[in-house]
N, C-alpha and C. Protein backbone atom coordinates (compact mmCIF):
# COMPACT_ATOMS: atom_id res chain seq x y z
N UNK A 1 3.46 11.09 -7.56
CA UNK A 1 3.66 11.25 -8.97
C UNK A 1 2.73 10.28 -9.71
N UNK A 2 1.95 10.51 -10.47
CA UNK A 2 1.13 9.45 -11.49
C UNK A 2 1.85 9.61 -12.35
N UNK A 3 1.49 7.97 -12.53
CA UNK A 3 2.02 7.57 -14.08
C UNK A 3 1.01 6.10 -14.26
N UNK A 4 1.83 5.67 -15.62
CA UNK A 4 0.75 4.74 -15.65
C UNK A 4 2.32 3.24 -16.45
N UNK A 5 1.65 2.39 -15.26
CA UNK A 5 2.57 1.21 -15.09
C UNK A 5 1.75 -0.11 -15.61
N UNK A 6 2.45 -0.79 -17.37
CA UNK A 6 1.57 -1.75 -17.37
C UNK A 6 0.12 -1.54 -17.69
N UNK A 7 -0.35 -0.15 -18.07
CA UNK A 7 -1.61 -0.01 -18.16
C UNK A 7 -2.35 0.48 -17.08
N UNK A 8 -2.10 0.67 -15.87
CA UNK A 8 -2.86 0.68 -14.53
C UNK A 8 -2.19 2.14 -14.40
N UNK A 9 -3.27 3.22 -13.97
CA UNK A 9 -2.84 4.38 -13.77
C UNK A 9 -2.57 4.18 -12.11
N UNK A 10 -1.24 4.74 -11.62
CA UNK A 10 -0.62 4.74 -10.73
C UNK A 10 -0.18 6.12 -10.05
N UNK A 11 -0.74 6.38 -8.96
CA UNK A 11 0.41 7.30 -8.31
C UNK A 11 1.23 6.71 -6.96
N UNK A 12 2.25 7.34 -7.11
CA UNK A 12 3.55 7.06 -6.29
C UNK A 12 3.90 7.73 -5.39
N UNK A 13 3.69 7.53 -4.20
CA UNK A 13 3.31 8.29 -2.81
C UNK A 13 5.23 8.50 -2.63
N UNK A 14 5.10 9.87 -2.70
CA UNK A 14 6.89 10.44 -2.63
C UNK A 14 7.44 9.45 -1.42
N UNK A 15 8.60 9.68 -1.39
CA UNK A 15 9.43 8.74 -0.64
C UNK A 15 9.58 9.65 0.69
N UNK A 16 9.39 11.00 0.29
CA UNK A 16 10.09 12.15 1.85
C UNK A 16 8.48 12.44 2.16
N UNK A 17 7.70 11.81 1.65
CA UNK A 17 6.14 12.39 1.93
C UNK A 17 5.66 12.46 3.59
N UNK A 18 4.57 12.76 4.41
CA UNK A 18 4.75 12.36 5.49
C UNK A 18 4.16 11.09 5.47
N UNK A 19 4.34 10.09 6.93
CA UNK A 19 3.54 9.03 6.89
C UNK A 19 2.00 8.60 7.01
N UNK A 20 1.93 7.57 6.50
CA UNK A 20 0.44 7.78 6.99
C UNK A 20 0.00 6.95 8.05
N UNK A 21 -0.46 7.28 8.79
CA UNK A 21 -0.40 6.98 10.47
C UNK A 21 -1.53 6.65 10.44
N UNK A 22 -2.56 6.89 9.64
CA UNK A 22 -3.93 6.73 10.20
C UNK A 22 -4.96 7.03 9.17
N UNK A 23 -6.15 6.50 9.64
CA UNK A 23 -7.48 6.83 8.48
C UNK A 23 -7.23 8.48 7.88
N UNK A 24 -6.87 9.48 9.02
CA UNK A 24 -7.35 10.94 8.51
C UNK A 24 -5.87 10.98 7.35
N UNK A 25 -4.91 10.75 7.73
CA UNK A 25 -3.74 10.93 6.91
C UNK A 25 -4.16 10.17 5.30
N UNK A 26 -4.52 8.83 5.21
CA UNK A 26 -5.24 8.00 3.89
C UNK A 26 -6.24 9.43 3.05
N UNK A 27 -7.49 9.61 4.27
CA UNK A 27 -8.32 10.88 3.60
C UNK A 27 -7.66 11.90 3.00
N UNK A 28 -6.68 12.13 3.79
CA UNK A 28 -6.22 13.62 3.18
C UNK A 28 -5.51 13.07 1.83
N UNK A 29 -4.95 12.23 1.30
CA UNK A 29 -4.13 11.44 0.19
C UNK A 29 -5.36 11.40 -1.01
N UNK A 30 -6.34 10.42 -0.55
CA UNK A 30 -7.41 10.49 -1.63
C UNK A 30 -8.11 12.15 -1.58
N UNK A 31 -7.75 12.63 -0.99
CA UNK A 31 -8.58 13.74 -1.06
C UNK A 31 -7.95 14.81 -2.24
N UNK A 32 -6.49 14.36 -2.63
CA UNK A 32 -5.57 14.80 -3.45
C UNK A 32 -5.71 14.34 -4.56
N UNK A 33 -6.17 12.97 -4.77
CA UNK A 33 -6.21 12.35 -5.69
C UNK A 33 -7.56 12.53 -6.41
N UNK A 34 -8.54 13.37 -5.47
CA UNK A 34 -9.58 12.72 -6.16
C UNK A 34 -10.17 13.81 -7.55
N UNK A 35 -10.60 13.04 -8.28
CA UNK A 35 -10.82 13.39 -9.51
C UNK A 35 -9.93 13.41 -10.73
N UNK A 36 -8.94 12.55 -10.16
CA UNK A 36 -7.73 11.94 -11.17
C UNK A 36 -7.90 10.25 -11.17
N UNK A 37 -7.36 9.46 -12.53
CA UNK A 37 -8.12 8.63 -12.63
C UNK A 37 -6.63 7.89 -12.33
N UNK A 38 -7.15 7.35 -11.07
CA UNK A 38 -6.24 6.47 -10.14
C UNK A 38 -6.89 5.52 -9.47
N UNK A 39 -5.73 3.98 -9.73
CA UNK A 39 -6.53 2.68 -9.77
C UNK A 39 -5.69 2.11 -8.91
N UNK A 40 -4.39 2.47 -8.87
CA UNK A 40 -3.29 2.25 -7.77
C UNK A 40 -2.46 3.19 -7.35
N UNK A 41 -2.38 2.90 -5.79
CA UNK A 41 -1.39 4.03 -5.06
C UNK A 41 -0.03 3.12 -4.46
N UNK A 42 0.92 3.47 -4.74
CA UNK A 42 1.88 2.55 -4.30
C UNK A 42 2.62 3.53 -2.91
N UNK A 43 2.54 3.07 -1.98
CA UNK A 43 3.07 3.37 -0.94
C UNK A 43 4.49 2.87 -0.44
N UNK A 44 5.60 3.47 -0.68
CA UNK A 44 6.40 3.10 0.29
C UNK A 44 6.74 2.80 1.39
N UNK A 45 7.01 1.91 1.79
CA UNK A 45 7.28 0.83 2.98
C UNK A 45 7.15 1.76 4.30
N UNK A 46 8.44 2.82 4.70
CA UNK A 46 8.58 3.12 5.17
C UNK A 46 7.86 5.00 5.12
N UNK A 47 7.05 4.83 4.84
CA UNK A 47 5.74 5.85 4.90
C UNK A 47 4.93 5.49 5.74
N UNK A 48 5.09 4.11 6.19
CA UNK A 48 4.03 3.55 7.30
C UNK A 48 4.70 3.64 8.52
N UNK A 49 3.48 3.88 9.49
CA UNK A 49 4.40 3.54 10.79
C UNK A 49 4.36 2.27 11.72
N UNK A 50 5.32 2.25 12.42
CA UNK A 50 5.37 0.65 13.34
C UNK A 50 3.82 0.14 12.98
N UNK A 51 3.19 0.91 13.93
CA UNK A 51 1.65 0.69 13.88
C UNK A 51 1.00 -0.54 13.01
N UNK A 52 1.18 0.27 11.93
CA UNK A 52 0.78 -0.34 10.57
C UNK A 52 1.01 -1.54 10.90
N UNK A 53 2.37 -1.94 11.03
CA UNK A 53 2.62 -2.99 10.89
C UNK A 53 2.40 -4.43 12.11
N UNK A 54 1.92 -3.85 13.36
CA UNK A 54 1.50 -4.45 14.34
C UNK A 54 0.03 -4.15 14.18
N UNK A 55 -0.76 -5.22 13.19
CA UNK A 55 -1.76 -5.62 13.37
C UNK A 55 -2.84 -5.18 14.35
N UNK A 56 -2.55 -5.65 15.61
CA UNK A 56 -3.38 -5.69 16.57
C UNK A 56 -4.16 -4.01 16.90
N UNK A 57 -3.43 -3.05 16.52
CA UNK A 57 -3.16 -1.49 16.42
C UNK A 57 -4.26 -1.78 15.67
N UNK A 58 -4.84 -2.00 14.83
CA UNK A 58 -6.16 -1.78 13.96
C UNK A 58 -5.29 -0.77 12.53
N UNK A 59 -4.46 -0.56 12.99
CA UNK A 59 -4.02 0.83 11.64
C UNK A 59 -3.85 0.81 10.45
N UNK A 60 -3.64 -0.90 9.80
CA UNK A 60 -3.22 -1.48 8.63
C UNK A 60 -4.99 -1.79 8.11
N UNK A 61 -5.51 -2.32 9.24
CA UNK A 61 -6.79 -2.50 8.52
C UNK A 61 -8.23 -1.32 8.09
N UNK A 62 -8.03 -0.20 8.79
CA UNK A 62 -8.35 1.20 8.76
C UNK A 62 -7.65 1.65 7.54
N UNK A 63 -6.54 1.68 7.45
CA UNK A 63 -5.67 2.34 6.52
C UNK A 63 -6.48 1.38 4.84
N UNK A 64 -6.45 0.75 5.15
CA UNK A 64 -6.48 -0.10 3.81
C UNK A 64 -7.92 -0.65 3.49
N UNK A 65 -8.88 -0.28 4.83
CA UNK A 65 -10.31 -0.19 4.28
C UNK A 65 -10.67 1.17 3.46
N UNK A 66 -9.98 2.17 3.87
CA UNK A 66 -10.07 3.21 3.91
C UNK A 66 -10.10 3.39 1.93
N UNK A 67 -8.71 2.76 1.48
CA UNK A 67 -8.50 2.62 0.01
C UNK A 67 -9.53 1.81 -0.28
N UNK A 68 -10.00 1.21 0.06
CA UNK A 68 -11.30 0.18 -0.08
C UNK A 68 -12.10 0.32 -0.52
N UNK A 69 -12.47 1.30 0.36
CA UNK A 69 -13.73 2.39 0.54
C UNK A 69 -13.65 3.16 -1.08
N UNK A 70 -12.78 3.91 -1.58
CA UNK A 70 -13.03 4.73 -2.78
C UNK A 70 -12.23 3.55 -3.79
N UNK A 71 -12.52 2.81 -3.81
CA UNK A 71 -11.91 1.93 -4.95
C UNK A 71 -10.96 1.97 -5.45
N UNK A 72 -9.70 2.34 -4.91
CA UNK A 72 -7.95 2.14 -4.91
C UNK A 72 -7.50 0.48 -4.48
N UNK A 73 -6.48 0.57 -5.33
CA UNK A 73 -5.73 -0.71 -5.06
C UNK A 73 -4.18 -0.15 -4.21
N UNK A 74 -3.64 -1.01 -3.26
CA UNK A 74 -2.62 -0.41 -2.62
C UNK A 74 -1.58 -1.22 -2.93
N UNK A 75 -0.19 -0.59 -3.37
CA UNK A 75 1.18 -2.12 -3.34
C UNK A 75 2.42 -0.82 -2.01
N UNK A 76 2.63 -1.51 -1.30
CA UNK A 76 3.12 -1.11 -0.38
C UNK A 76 4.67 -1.85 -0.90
N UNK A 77 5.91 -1.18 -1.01
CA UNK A 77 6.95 -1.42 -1.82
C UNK A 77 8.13 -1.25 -0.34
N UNK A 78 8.69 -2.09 -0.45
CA UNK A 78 10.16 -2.61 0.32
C UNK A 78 10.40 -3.14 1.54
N UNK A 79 11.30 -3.60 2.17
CA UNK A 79 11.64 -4.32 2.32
C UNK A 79 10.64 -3.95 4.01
N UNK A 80 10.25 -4.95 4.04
CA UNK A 80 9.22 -5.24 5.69
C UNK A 80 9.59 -5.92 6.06
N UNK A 81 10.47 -7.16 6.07
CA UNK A 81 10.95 -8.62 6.37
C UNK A 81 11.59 -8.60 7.99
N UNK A 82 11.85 -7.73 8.38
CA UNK A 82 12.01 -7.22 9.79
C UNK A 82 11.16 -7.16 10.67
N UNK A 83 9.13 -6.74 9.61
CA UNK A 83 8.10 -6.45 10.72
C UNK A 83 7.33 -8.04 10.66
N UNK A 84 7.73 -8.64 8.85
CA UNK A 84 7.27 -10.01 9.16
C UNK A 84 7.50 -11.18 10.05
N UNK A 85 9.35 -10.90 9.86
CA UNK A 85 10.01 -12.07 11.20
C UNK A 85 9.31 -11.91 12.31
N UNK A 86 8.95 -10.84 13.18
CA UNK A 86 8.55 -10.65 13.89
C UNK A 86 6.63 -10.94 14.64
N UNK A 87 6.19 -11.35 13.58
CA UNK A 87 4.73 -11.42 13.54
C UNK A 87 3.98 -12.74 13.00
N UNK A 88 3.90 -13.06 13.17
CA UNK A 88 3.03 -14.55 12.48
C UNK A 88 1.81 -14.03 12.27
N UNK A 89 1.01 -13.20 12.61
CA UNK A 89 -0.25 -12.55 11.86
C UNK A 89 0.04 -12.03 10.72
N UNK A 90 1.10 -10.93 11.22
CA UNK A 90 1.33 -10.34 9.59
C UNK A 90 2.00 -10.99 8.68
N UNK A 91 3.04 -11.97 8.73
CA UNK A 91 3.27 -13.22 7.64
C UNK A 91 2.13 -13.40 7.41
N UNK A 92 1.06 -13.92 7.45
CA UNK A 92 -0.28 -14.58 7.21
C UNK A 92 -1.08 -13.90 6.46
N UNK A 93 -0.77 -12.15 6.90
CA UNK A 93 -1.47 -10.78 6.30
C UNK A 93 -1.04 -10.57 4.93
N UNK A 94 0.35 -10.83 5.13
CA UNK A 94 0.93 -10.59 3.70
C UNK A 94 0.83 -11.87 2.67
N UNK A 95 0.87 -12.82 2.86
CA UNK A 95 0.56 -13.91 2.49
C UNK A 95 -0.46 -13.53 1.62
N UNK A 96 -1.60 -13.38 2.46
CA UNK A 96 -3.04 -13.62 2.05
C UNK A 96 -3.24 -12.47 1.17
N UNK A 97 -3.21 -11.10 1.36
CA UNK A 97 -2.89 -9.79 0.54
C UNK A 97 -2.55 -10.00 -0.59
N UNK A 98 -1.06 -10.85 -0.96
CA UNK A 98 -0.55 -10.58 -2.21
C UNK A 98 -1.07 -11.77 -3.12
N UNK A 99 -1.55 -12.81 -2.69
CA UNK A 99 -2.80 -13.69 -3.41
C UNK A 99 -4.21 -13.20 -3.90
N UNK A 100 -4.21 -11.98 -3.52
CA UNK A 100 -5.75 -11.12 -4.07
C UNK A 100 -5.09 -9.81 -5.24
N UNK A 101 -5.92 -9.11 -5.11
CA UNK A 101 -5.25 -7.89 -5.94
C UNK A 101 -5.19 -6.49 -5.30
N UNK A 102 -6.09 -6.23 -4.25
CA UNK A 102 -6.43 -5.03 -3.71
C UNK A 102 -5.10 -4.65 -3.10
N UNK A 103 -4.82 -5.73 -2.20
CA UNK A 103 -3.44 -4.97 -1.81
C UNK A 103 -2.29 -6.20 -1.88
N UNK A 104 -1.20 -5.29 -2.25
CA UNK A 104 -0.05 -6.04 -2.56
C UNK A 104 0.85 -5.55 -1.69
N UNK A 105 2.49 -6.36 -1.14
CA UNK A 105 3.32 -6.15 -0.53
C UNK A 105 4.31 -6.65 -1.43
N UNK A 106 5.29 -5.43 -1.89
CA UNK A 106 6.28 -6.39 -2.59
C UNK A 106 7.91 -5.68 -2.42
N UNK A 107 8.89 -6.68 -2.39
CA UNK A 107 10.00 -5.93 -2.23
C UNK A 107 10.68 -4.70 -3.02
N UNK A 108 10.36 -4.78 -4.08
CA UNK A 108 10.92 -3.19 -4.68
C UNK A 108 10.30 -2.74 -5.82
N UNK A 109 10.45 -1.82 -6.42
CA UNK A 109 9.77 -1.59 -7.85
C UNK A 109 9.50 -2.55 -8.78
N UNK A 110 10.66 -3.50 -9.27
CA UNK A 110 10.68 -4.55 -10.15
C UNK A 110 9.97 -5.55 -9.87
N UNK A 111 9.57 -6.16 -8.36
CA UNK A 111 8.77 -7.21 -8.24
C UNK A 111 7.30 -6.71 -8.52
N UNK A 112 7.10 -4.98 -8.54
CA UNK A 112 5.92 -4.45 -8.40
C UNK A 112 5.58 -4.81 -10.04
N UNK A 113 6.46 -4.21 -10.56
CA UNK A 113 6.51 -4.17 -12.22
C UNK A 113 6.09 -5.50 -12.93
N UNK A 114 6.78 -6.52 -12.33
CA UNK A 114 6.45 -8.13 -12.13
C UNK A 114 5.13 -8.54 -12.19
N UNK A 115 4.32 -7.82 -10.99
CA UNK A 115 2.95 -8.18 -10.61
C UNK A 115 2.19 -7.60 -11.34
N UNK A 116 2.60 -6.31 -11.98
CA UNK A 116 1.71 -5.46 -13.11
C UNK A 116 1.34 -6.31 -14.21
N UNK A 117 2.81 -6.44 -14.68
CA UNK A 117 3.01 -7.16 -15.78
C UNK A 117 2.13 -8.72 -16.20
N UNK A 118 2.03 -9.36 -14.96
CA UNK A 118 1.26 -10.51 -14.97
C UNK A 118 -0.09 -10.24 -14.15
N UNK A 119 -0.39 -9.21 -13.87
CA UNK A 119 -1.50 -9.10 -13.86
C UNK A 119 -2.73 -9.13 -14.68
């Protein structure tokens, strides 16, 4: 769904959407998007798979060069704190992520709204 949050035109990757597993799944997304004027895609948490979230898989960094690549910003929305306990890379990933702007990790709409807002 686009909309525009804070000024920043946004679309909102459905919640029952499939996941995106991989570079071709990202392509096929911008490939939807393209020629609509979209600056952020907010992905729900659980649209990603394990993968994503184990680093070492390459899938988070493919996935998110990928938005890179056509000049999207990504905020990946809820609760991960399950794949962070578990990882000291990705604590570090997310860390470092939500100190830039390209990609953000945040717990729910309102912290997203938060980051708009003071953006």
């Amino acid at each position: 769904m686009l909309q525009t949050l804070h000024g920043v035109s946004t679309y909102v990757v459905p919640a029952d959407s499939a996941k995106l597993d991989g570079e071709q799944a990202v392509v096929d997304l911008i490939g939807q998007l393209w020629g609509q004027d979209v600056d952020l895609v907010v992905v729900p948490a659980e649209r990603l798979t394990d993968d994503f979230f184990r680093l070492r898989t390459g899938v988070a960094g493919a996935i998110v060069q990928k938005f890179v690549n056509y000049g999207l910003r990504v905020a990946v929305v809820g609760d991960i704190s399950g794949h962070v306990e578990a990882s000291t890379s990705l604590r570090d990933f997310v860390h470092e992520s939500n100190r830039r702007t390209q990609l953000w990790f945040v717990r729910d709409e309102a912290e997203l709204h938060e980051r708009l807002a003071n953006a």
